[in-house]
Protein backbone atom coordinates (compact mmCIF):
# COMPACT_ATOMS: atom_id res chain seq x y z
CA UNK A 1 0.00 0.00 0.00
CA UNK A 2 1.15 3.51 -1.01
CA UNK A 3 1.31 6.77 1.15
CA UNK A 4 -1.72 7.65 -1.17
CA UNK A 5 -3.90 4.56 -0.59
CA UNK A 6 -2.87 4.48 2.92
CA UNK A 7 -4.16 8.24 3.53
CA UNK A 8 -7.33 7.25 1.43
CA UNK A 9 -7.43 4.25 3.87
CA UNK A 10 -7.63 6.71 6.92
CA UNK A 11 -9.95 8.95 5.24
CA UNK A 12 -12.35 6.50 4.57
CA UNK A 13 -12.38 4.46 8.04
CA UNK A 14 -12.96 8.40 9.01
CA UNK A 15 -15.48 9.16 7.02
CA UNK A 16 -17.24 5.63 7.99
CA UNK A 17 -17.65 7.08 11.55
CA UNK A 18 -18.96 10.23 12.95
CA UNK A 19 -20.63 12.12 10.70
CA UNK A 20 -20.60 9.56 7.72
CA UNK A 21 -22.32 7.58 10.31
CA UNK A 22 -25.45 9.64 9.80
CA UNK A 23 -25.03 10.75 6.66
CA UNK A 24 -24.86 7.77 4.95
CA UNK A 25 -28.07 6.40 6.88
CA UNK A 26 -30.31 9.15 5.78
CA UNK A 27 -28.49 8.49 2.02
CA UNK A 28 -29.95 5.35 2.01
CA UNK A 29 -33.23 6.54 2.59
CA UNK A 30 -33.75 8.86 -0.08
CA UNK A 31 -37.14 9.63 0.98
CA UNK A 32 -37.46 9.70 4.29
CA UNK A 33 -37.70 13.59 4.47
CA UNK A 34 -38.11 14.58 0.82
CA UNK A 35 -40.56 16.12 -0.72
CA UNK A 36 -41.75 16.96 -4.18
CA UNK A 37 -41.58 20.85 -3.79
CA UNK A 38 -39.22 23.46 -1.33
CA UNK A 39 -41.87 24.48 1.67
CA UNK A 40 -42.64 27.72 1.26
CA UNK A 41 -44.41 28.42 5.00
CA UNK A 42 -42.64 30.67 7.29
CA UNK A 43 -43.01 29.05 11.06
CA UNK A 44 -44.83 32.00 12.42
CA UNK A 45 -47.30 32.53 9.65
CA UNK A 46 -48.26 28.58 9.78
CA UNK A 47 -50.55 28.43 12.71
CA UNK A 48 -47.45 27.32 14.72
CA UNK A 49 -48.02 29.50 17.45
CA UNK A 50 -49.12 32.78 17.42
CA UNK A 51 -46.41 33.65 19.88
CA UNK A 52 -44.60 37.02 19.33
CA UNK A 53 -41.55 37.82 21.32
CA UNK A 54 -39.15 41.61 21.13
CA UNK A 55 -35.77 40.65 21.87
CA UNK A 56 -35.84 43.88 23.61
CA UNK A 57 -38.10 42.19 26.56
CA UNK A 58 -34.76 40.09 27.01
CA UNK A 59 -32.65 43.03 27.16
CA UNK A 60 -31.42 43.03 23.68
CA UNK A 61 -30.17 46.68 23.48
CA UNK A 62 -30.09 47.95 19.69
CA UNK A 63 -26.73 50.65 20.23
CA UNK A 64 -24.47 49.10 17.59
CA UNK A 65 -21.63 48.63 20.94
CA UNK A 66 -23.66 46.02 23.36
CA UNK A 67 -23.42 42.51 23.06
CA UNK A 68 -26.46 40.81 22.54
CA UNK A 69 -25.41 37.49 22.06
CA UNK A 70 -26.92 35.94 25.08
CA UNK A 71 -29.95 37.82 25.04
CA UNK A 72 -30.95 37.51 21.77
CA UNK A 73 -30.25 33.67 22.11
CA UNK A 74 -32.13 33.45 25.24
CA UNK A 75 -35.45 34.65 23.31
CA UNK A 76 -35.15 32.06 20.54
CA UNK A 77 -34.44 29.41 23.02
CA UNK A 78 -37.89 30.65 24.92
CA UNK A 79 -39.91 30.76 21.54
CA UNK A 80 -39.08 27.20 20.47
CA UNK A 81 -39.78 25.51 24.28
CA UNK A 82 -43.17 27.62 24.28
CA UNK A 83 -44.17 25.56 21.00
CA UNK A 84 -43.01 28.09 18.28
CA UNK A 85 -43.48 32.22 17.04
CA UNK A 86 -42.18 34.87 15.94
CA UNK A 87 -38.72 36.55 17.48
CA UNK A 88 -38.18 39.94 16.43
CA UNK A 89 -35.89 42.62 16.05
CA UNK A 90 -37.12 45.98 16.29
CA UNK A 91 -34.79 48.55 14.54
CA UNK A 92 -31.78 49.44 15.69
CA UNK A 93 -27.91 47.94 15.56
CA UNK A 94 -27.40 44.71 17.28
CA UNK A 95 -23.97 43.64 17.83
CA UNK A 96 -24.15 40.02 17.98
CA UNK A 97 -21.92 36.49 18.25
CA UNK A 98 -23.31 33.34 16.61
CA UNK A 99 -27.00 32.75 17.04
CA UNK A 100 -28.53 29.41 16.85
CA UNK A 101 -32.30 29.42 15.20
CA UNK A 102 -34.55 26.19 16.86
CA UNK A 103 -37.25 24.36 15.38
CA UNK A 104 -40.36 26.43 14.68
CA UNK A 105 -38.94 30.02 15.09
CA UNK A 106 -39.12 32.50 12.81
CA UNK A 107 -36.26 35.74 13.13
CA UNK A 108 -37.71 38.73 12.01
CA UNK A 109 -35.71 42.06 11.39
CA UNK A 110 -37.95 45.00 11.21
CA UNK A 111 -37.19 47.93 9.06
CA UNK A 112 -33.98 49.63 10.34
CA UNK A 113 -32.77 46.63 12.66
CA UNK A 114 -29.08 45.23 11.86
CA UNK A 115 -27.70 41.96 13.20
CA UNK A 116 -24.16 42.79 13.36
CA UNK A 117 -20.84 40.29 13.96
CA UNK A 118 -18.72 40.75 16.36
CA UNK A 119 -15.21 40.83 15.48
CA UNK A 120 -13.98 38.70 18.15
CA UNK A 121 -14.10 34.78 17.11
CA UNK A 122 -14.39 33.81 20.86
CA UNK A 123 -17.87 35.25 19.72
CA UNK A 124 -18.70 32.35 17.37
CA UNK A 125 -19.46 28.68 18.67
CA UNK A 126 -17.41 25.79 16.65
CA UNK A 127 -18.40 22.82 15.12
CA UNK A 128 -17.92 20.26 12.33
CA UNK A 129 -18.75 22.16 8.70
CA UNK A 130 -18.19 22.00 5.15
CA UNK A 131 -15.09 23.61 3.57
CA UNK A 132 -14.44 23.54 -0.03
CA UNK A 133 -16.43 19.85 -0.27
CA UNK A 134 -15.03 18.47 2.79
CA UNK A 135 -16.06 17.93 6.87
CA UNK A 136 -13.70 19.75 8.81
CA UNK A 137 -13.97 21.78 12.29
CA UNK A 138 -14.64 25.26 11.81
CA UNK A 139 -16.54 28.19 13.38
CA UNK A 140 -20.51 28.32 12.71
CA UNK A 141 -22.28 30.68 10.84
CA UNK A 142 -23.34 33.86 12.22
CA UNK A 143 -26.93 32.63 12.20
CA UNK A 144 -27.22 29.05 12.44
CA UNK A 145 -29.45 25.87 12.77
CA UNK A 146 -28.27 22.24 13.42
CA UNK A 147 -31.12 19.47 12.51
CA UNK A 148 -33.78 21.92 13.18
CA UNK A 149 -37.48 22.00 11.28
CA UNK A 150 -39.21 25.02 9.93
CA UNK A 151 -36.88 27.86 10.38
CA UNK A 152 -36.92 30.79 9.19
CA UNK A 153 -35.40 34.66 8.92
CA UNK A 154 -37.82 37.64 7.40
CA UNK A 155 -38.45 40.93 7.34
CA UNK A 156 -36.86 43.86 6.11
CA UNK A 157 -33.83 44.24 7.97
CA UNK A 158 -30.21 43.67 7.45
CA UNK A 159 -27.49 40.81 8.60
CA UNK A 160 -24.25 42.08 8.28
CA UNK A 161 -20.92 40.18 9.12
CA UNK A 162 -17.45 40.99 10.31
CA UNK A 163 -14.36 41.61 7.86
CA UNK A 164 -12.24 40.99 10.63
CA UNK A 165 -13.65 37.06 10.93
CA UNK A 166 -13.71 36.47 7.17
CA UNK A 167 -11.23 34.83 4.97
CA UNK A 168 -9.62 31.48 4.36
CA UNK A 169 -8.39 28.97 7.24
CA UNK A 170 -4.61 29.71 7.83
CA UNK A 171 -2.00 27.98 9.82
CA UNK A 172 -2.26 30.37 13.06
CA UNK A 173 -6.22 29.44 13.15
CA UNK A 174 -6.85 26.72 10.69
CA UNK A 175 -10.43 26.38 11.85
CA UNK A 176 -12.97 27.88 8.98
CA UNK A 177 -14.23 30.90 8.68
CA UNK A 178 -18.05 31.50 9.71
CA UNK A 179 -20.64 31.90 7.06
CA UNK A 180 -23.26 34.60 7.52
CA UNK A 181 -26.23 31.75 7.46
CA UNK A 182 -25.85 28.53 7.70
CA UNK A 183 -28.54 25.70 8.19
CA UNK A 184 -27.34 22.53 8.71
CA UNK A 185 -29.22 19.32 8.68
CA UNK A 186 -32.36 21.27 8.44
CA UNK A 187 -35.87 20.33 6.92
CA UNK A 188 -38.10 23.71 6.06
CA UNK A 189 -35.51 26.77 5.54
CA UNK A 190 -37.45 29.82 4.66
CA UNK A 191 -35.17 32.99 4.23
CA UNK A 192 -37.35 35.99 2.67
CA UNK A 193 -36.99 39.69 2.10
CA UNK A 194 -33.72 40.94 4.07
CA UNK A 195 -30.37 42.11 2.90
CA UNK A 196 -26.79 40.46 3.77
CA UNK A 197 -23.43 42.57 3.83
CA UNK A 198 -20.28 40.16 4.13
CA UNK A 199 -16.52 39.94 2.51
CA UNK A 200 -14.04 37.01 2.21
CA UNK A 201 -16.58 34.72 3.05
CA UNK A 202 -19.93 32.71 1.89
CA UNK A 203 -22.88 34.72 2.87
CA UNK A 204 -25.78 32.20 2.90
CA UNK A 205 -24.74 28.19 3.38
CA UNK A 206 -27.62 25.38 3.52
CA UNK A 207 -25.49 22.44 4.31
CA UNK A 208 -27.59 18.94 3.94
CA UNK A 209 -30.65 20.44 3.74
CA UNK A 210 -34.38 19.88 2.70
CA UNK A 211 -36.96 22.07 1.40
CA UNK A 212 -35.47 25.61 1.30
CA UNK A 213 -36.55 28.79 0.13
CA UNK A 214 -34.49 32.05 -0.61
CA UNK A 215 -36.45 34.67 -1.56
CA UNK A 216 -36.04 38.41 -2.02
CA UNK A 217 -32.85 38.91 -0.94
CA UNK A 218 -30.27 41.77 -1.73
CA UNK A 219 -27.64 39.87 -0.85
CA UNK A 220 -23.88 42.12 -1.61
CA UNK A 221 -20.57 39.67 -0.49
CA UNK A 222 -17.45 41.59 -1.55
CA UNK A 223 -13.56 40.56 -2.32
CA UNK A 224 -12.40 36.90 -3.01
CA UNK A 225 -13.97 33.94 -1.43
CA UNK A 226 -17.09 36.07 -1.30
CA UNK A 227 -20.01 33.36 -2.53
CA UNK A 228 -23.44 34.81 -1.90
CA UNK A 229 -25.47 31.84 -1.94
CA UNK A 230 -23.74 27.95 -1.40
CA UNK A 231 -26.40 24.98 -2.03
CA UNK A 232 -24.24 22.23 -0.33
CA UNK A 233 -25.70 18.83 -0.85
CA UNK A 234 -28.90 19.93 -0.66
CA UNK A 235 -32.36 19.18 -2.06
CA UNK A 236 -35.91 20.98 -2.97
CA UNK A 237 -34.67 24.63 -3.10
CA UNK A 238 -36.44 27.18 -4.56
CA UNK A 239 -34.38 30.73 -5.21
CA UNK A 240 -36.60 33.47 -6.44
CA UNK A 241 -35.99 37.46 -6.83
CA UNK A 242 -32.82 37.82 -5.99
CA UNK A 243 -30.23 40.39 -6.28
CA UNK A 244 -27.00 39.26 -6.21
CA UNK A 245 -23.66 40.85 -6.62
CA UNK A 246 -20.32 38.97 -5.16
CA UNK A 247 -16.89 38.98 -5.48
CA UNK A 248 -16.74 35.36 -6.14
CA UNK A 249 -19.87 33.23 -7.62
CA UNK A 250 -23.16 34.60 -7.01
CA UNK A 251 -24.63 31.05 -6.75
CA UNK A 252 -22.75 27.66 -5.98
CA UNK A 253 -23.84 24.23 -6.54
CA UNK A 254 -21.79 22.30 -4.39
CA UNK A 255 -22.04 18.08 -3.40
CA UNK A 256 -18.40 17.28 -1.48
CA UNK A 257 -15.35 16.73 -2.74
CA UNK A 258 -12.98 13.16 -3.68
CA UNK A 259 -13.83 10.33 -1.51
CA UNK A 260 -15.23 11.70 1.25
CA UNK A 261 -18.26 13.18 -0.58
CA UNK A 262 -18.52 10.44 -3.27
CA UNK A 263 -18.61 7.83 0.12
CA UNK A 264 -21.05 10.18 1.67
CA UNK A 265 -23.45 10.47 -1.54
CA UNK A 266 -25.51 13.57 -0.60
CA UNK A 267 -26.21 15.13 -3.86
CA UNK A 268 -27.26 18.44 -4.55
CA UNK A 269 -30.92 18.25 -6.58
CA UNK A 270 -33.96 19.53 -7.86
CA UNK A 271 -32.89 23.08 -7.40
CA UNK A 272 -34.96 25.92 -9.19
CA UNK A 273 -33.06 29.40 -9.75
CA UNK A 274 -35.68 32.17 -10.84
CA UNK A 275 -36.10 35.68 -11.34
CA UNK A 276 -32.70 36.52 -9.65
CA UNK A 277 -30.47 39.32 -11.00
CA UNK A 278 -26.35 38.72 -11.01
CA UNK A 279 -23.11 40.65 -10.87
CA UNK A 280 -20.19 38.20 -10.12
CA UNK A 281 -17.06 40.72 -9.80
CA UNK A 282 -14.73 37.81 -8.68
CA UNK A 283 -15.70 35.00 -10.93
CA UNK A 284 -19.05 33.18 -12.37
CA UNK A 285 -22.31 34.34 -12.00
CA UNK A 286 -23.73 30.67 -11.23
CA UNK A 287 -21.42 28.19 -10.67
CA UNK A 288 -21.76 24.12 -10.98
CA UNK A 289 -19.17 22.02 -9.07
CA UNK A 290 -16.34 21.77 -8.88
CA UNK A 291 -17.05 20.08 -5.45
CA UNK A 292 -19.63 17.33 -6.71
CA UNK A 293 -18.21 13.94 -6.00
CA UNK A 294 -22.22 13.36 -4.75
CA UNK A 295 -23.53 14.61 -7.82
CA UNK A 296 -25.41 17.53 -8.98
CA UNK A 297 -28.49 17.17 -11.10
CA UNK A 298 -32.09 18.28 -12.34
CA UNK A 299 -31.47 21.90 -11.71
CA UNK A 300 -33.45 24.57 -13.39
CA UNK A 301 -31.94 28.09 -14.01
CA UNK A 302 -34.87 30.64 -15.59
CA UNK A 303 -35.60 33.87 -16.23
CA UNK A 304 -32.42 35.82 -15.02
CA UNK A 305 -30.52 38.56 -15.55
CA UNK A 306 -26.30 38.91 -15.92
CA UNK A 307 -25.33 42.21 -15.39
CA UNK A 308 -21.48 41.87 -15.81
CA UNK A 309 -19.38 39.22 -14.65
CA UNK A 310 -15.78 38.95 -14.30
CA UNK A 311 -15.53 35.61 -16.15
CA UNK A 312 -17.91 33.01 -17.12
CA UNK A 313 -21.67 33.58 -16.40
CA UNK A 314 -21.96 30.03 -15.77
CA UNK A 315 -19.79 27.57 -15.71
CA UNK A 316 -20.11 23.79 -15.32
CA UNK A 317 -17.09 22.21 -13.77
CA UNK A 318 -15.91 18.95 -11.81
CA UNK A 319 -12.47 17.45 -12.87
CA UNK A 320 -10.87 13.60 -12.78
CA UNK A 321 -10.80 12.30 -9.46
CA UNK A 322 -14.29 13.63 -8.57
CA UNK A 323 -16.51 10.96 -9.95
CA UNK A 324 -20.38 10.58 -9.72
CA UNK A 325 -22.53 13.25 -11.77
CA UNK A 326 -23.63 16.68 -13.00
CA UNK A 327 -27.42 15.85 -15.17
CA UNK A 328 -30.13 17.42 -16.49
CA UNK A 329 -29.50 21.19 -16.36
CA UNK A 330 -32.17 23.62 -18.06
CA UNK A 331 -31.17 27.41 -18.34
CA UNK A 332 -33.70 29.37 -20.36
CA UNK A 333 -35.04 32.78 -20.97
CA UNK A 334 -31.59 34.27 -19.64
CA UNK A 335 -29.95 38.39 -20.63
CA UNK A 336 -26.11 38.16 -19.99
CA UNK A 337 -24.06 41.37 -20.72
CA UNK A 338 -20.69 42.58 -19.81
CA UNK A 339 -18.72 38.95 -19.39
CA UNK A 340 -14.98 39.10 -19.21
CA UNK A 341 -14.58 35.84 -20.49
CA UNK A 342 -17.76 34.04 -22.23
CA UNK A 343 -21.29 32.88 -21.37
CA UNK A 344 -20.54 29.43 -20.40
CA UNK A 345 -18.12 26.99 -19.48
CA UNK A 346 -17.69 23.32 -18.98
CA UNK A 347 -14.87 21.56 -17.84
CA UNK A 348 -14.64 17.99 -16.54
CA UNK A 349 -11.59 17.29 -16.22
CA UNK A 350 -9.76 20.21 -14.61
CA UNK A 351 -11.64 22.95 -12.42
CA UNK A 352 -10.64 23.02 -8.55
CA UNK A 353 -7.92 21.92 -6.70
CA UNK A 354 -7.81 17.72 -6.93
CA UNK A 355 -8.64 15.93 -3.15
CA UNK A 356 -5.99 14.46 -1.41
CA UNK A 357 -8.01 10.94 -1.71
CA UNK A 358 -9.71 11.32 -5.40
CA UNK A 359 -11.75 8.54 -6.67
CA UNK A 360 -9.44 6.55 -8.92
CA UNK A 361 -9.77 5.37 -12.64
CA UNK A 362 -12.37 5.45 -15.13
CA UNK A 363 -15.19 6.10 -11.88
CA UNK A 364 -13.06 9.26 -11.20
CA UNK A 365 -14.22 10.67 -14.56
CA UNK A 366 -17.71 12.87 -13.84
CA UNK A 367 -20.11 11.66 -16.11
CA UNK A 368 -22.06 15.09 -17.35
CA UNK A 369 -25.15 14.72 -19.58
CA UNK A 370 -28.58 16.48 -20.42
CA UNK A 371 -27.17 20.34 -20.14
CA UNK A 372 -30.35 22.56 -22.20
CA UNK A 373 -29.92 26.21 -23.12
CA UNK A 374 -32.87 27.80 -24.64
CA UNK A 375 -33.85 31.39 -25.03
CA UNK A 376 -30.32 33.01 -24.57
CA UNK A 377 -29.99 36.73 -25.21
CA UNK A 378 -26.24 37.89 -24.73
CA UNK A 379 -24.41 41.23 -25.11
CA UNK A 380 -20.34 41.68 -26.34
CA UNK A 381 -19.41 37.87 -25.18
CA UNK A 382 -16.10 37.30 -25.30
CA UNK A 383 -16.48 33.25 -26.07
CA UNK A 384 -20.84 32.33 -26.46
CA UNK A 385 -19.54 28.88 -25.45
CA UNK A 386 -16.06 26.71 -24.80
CA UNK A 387 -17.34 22.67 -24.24
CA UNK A 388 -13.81 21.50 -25.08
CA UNK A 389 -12.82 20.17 -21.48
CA UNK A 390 -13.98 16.89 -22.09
CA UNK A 391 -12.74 13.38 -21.34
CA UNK A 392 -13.02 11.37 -24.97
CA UNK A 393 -13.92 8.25 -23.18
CA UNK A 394 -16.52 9.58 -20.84
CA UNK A 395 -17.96 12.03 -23.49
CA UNK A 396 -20.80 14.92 -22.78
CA UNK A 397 -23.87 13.08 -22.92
CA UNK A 398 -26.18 16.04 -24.46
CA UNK A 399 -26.05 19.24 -25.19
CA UNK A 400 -29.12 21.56 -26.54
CA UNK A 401 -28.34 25.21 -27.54
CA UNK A 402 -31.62 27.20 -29.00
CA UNK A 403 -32.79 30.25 -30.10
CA UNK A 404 -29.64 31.95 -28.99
CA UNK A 405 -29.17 35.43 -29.92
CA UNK A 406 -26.77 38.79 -29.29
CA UNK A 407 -23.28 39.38 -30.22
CA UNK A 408 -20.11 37.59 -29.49
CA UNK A 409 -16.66 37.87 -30.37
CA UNK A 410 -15.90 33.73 -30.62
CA UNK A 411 -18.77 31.37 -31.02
CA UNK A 412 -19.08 27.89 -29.85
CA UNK A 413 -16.19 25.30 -29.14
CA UNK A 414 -17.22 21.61 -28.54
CA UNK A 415 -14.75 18.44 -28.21
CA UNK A 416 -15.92 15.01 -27.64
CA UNK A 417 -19.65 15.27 -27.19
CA UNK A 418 -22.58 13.02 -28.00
CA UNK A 419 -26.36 14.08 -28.99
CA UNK A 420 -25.52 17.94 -29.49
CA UNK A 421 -28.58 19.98 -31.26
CA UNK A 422 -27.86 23.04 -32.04
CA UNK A 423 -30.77 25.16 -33.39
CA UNK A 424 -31.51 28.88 -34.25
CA UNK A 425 -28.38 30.21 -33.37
CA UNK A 426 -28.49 33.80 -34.21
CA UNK A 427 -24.59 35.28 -33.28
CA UNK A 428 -23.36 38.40 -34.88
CA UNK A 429 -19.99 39.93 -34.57
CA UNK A 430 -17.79 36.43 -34.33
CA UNK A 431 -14.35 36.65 -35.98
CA UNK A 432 -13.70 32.96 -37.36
CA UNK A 433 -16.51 29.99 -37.33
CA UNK A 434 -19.56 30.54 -35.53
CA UNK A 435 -19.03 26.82 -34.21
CA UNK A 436 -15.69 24.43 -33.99
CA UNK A 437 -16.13 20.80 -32.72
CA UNK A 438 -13.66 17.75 -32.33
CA UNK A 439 -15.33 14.22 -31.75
CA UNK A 440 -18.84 15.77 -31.89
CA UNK A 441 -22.36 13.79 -32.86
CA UNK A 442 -26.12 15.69 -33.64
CA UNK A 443 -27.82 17.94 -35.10
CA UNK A 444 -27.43 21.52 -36.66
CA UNK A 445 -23.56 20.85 -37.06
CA UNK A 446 -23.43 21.15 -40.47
CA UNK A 447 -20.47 23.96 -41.58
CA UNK A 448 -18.94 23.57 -38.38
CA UNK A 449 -15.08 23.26 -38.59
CA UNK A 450 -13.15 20.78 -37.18
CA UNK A 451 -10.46 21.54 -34.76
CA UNK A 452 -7.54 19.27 -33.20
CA UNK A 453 -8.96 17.17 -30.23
CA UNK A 454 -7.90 17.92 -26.79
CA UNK A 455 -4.99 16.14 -24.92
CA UNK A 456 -6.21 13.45 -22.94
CA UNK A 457 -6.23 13.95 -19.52
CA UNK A 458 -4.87 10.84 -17.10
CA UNK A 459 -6.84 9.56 -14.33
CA UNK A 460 -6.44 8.90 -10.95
CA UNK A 461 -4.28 5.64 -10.69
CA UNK A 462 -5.67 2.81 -8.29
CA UNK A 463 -8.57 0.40 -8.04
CA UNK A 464 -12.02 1.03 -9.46
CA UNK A 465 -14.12 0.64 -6.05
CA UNK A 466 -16.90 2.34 -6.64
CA UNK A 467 -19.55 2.10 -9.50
CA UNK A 468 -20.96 5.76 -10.83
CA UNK A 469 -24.63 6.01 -9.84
């Protein structure tokens, strides 16, 4: 056994325990707390309880200097034993540490009230969370749930975090960073009509969830690392009417990452992105992977507006090692303008950093199929589409690009695809061919020119263990 297979080896007996442990029993039980669509009741509007309790009856003093963390946490704490309600914030500036939301609460920020984080990370409660695909100890979000039911912050308020806790793990504190929000475990998420501030960090993070619903959020997360909204291995999600603008993706689609998450199999699915307005200043608008070793599929992207992006304004991405799935993607009815680099991207076989235990051989390859585009408008695109990051034997399954119109500089690159259709593709403004393909099948390719296939990548040495779902 290699130092490689021997780490793996670790991993794995790791992963087996704990919080596999769980995971992997409510895996196998698909069902157990799925339904068909994301809930969309908010815990104090469902004839919960009609309790109502100000966080300024428990001393929560709005000055922008006290610390409120205990009070504020003792009137959650008293709504959810009393059977359920409403907390709320009346206006004002609430310096806070982490809160953690209960079963059957609602948080609501009036008009002029600002949950603010503290700067101090003694502030913030620790715990086992996802970073970049993988289980490790970190601090807790801001605002948090653990395997709570029917949650949910409203109102018109604001949630703002601290600079000085954002940023990446380092070696003086190598615990994460807190999120902003961050439901873990959680069935019935219902976050509606507030604005987030944050920088160097994720802003909203549903972590093995069910049945969530963003809504109506201005949600502004500056500088790198910035995400504004993370769907980690989560399922039944509705996002609707946002406005997002980020210094990193606006939206992530996220499953785990090498053996860990393909072992855990909690895929991220039957997520619906609507009505939501984007300005990714760091990189992609709505992002796909790279962290899906669990898989990512039947996700619907519709009616949504690119105002500028610094690179792609999607991009699709998982790379060798990775294994399981991205499937049945639908964008349509979509304006993009102002792209640095191109409309879309898909790579599978070289976005993100490779896990220290990836899954090895031909398993390793992600198998991505059924990816629709349909009533595209674009402005001044760089590249309308590069599809040339593609394994030859594990080609893209399906491909569908209509009625797309605007202006582009390049048009549409494709290597080593299956069942492409490409129909009513209305580009002006492209210097050279409107499309290029190597080791491409379908429809509407006639005229295309051929280009040089891409150099084929080399997987993951080892065993074949697992079989792709």
């Amino acid at each position: 056994m290699n130092r490689r297979q021997l780490l793996c080896s670790s991993v794995a007996a790791a992963v087996c325990s704990t919080i596999a442990r769980d995971a992997i029993a409510r895996a196998q039980q698909p069902n157990a707390r799925s339904v068909e669509k994301p809930a969309s009741t908010i815990p104090g509007d469902a004839g919960i309880s009609s309790l109502r309790i100000n966080a300024r009856d428990h001393g929560a003093i709005g000055d922008g200097t006290t610390l409120n963390t205990a009070m504020l946490q003792e009137a959650l704490d008293r709504c959810n034993v009393l059977g359920g309600g409403e907390v709320v914030i009346p206006a004002g500036r609430y310096l806070t540490g982490s809160l953690s939301l209960r079963s059957n609460v609602t948080l609501r920020l009036e008009k002029d009230a600002l949950l603010l984080g503290s700067d101090d990370f003694t502030h913030y409660r620790k715990g086992q969370v996802r970073w970049e695909g993988k289980w490790i100890p970190g601090y807790l979000g801001l605002i948090h749930a653990i395997d709570a039911e029917n949650i949910a912050i409203v109102g018109d308020g604001r949630i703002e975090g601290n600079i000085a806790v954002a940023g990446r793990p380092s070696k003086d504190n190598p615990l994460r960073r807190p999120a902003l929000i961050e439901p873990i475990g959680c069935d019935g998420v219902h976050l509606e009509g507030f604005s987030t501030l944050y920088a160097h960090m994720w802003s909203i993070h549903p972590t093995y969830c069910d049945n969530v619903v963003i809504k109506n959020l201005t949600v502004r997360s500056t500088e790198t690392n910035g995400d504004g909204i993370d769907i980690d291995s989560s399922r039944h999600v509705l996002i609707d009417g946002c406005d997002i603008a980020t210094g990193d993706d606006c939206i992530s689609l996220k499953s785990g990452r090498g053996e860990e998450g393909y072992r855990l199999n909690r895929p991220t699915e039957n997520v619906r992105i609507t009505n939501c307005t984007f300005e990714g200043r760091g990189y992609s608008c709505i992002g796909i992977g790279s962290e899906a070793s669990a898989g990512i599929r039947d996700i619907v992207v519709e009616h949504c507006k690119v105002r500028s992006v610094y690179k792609n304004a999607f991009y699709i991405k998982s790379r060798i090692g990775r294994g399981s799935s991205i499937e049945n993607l639908t964008f349509r009815d979509i304006d993009a303008a102002s792209m640095r680099m191109g409309f879309l991207s898909i790579n599978q076989v070289s976005a993100g950093i490779q896990d220290e235990c990836p899954v090895p051989g031909i398993d390793g390859v992600p198998l991505f199929r059924n990816f629709r585009f349909q009533d595209i408008r674009v402005q001044d695109a760089p590249v309308l589409v590069n599809a040339s990051a593609i394994y030859a034997r594990k080609k893209l399954d399906g491909l569908w690009l209509e009625n797309i119109s605007g202006t582009c500089e390049k048009g549409i690159v494709i290597a080593n695809a299956t069942n492409v259709k490409l129909r009513k593709i209305s580009i002006t403004g492209n210097v050279g061919p409107l499309v290029s393909v190597a080791n491409v099948s379908g429809q509407g390719l006639h005229g295309a020119a051929t280009i040089d296939p891409p150099r084929e990548s080399a997987l993951v040495p080892g065993p074949s263990i697992y079989t792709l779902r």
